[in-house]
C-alpha atoms as a PDB file:
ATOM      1  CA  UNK A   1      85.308 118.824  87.079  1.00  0.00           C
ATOM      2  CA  UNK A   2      86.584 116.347  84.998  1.00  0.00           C
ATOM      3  CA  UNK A   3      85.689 112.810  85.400  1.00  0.00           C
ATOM      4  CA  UNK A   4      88.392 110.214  84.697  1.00  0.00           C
ATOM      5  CA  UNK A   5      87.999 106.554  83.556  1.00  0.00           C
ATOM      6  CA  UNK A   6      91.020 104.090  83.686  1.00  0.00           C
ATOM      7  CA  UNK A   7      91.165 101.407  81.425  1.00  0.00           C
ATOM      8  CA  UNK A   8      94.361  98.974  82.886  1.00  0.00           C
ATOM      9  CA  UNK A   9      93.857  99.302  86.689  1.00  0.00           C
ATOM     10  CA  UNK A  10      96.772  97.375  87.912  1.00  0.00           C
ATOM     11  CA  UNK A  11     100.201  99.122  88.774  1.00  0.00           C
ATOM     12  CA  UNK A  12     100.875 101.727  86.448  1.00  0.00           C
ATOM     13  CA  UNK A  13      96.676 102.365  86.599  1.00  0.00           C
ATOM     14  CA  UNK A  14      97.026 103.309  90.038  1.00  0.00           C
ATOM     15  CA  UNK A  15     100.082 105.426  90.215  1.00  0.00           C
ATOM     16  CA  UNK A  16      97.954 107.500  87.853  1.00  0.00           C
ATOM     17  CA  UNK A  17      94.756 106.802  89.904  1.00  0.00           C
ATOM     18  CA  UNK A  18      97.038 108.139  92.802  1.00  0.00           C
ATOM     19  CA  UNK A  19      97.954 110.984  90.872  1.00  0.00           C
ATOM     20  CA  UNK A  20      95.000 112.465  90.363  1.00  0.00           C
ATOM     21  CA  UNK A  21      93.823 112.853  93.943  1.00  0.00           C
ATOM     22  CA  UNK A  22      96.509 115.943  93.957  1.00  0.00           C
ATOM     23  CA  UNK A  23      94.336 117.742  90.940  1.00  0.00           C
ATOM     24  CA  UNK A  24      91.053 119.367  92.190  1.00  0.00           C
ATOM     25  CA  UNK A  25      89.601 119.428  88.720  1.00  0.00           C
ATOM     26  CA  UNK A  26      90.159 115.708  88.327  1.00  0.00           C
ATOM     27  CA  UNK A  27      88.550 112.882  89.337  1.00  0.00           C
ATOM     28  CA  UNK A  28      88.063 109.123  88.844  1.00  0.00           C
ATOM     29  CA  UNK A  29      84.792 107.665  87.920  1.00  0.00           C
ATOM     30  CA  UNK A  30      85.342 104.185  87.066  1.00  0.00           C
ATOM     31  CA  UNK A  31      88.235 102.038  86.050  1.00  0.00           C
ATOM     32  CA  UNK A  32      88.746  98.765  84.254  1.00  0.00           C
ATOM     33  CA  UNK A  33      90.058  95.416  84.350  1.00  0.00           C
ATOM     34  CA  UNK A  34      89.222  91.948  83.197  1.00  0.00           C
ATOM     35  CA  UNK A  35      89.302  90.039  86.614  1.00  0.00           C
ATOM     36  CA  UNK A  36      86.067  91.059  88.477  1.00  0.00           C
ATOM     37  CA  UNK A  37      88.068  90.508  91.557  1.00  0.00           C
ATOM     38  CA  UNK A  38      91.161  92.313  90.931  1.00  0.00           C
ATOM     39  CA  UNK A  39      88.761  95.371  89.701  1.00  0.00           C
ATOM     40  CA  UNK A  40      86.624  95.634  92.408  1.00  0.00           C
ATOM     41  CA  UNK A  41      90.008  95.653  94.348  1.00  0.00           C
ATOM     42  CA  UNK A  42      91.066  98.750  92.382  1.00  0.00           C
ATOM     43  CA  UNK A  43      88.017 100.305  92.827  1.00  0.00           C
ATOM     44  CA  UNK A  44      87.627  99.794  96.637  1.00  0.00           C
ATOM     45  CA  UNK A  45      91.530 101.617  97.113  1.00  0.00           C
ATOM     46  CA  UNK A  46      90.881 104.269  94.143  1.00  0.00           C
ATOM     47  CA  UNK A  47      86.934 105.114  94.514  1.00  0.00           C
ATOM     48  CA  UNK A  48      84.888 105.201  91.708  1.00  0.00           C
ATOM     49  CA  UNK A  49      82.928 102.325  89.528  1.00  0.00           C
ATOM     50  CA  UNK A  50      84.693  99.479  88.182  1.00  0.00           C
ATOM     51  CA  UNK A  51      84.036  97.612  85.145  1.00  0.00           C
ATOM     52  CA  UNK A  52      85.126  94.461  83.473  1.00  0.00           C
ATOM     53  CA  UNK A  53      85.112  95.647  79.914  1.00  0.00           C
ATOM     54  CA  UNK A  54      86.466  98.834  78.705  1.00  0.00           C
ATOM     55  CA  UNK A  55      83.345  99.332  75.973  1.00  0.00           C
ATOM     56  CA  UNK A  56      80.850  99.263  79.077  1.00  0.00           C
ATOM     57  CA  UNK A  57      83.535 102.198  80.980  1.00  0.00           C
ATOM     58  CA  UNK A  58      83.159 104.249  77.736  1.00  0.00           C
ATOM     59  CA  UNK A  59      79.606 104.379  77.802  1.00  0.00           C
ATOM     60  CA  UNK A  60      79.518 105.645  81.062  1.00  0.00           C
ATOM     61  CA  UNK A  61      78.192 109.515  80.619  1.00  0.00           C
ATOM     62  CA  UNK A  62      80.780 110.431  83.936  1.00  0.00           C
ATOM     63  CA  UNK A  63      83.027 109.912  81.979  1.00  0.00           C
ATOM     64  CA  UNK A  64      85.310 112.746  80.283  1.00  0.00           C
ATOM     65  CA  UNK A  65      88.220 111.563  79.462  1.00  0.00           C
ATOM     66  CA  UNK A  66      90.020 108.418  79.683  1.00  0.00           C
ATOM     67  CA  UNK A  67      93.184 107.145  80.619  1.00  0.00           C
ATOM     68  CA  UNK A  68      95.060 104.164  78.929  1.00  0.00           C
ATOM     69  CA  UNK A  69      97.292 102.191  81.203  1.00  0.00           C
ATOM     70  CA  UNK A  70      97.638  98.854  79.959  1.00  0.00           C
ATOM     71  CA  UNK A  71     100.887  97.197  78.741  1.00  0.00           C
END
């Protein structure tokens, strides 16, 4: 299993986010936004942990990979 981090979870963060609930060997851990609100949001639809900086997501040891949806 590989465990998936988001940094940009707004729009184009959860059509990926969205995504990878059709791969069996994927899944999200955590994602990341600035707004505390707007993360926890993300988190709450998507699953997984969200964070408010991107440095704190990348220490997370879930984490395999990471996806980089931000503008």
């Amino acid at each position: 299993m590989i465990g998936v981090g988001i940094i940009g979870a707004g729009h184009f963060g959860a059509v990926h986010a969205r995504a990878m609930t059709e791969v069996d060997e994927v899944r999200l851990v955590a994602s990341c936004r600035e707004n505390a609100d707007a993360a926890a949001a993300f988190a709450a639809e998507h699953g997984g942990k969200s964070y408010g900086d991107w440095r704190a997501l990348l220490d997370d040891p879930m984490i395999d990979a990471v996806l980089i949806a931000t503008p």
